[in-house]
N, C-alpha and C. Protein backbone atom coordinates (compact mmCIF):
# COMPACT_ATOMS: atom_id res chain seq x y z
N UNK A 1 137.21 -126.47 65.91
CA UNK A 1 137.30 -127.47 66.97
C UNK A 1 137.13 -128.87 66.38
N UNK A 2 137.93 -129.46 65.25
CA UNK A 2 137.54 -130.47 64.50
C UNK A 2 138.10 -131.43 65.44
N UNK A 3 139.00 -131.19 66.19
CA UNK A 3 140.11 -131.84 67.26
C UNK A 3 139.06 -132.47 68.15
N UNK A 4 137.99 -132.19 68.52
CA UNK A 4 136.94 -132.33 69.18
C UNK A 4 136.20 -133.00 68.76
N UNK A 5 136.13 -133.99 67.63
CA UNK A 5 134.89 -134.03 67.00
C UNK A 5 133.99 -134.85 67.38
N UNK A 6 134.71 -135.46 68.77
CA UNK A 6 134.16 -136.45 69.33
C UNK A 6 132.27 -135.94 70.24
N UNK A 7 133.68 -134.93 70.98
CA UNK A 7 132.37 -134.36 71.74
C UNK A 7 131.55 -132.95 70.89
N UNK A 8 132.22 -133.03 69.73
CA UNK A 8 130.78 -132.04 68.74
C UNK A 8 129.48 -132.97 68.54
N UNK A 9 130.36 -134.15 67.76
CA UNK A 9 129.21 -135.32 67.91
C UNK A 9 128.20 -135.77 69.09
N UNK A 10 128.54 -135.69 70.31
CA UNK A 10 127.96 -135.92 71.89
C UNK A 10 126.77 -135.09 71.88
N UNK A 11 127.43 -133.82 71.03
CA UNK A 11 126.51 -132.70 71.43
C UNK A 11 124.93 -132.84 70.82
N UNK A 12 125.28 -133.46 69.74
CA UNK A 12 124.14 -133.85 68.48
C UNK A 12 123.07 -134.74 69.51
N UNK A 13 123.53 -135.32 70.36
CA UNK A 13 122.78 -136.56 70.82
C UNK A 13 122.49 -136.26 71.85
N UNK A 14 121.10 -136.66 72.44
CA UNK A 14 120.35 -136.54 73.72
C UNK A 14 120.96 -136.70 74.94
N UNK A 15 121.38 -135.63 75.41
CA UNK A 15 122.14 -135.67 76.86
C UNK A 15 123.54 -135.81 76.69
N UNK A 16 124.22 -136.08 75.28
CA UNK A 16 125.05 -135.34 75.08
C UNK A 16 125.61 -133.90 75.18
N UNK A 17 124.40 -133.11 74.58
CA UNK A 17 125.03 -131.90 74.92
C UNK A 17 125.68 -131.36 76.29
N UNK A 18 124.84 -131.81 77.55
CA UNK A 18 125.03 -131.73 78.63
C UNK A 18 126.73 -131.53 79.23
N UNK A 19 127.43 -132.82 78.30
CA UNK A 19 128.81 -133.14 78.61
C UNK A 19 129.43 -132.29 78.03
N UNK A 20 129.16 -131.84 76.82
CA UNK A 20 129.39 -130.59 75.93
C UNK A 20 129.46 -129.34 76.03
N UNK A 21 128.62 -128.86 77.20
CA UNK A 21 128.52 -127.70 77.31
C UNK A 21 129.06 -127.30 79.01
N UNK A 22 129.48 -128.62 79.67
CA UNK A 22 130.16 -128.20 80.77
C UNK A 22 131.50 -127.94 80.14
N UNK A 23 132.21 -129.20 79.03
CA UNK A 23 133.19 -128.36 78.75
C UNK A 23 133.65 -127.17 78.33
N UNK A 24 132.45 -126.43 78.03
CA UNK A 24 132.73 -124.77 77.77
C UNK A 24 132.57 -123.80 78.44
N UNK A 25 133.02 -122.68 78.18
CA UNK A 25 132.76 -121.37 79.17
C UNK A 25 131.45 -121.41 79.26
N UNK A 26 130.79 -120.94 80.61
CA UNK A 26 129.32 -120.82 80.47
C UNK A 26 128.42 -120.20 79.61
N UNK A 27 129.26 -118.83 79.33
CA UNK A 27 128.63 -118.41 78.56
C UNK A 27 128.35 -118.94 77.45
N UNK A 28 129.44 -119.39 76.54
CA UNK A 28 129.36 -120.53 75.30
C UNK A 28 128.11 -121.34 75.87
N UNK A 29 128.16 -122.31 76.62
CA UNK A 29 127.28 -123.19 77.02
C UNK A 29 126.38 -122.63 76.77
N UNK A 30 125.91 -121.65 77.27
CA UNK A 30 124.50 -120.94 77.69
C UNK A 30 123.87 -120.40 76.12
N UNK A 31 124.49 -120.30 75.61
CA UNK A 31 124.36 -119.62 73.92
C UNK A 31 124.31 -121.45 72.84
N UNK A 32 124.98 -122.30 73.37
CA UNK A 32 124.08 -123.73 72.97
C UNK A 32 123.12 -123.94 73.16
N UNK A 33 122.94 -123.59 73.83
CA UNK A 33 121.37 -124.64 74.81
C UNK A 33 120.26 -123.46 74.44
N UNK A 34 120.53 -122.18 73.41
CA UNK A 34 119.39 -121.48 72.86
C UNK A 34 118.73 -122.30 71.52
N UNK A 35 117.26 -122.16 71.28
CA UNK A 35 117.06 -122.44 70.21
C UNK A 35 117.51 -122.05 69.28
């Protein structure tokens, strides 16, 4: 997903991820947001 690298980067950053992980399937999402 280098095409992305905008919002890989988002993800790195506080409340970024947030925007990050709506764009994904939930499940994906849900498997980010693990430690």
């Amino acid at each position: 997903m280098r095409e992305q690298g905008g919002d890989l980067t988002a993800a790195g950053h506080p409340g970024g991820g947030a925007v990050f992980t709506v764009r994904l399937p939930a499940d994906v999402g849900k498997a980010l947001r693990l430690p």
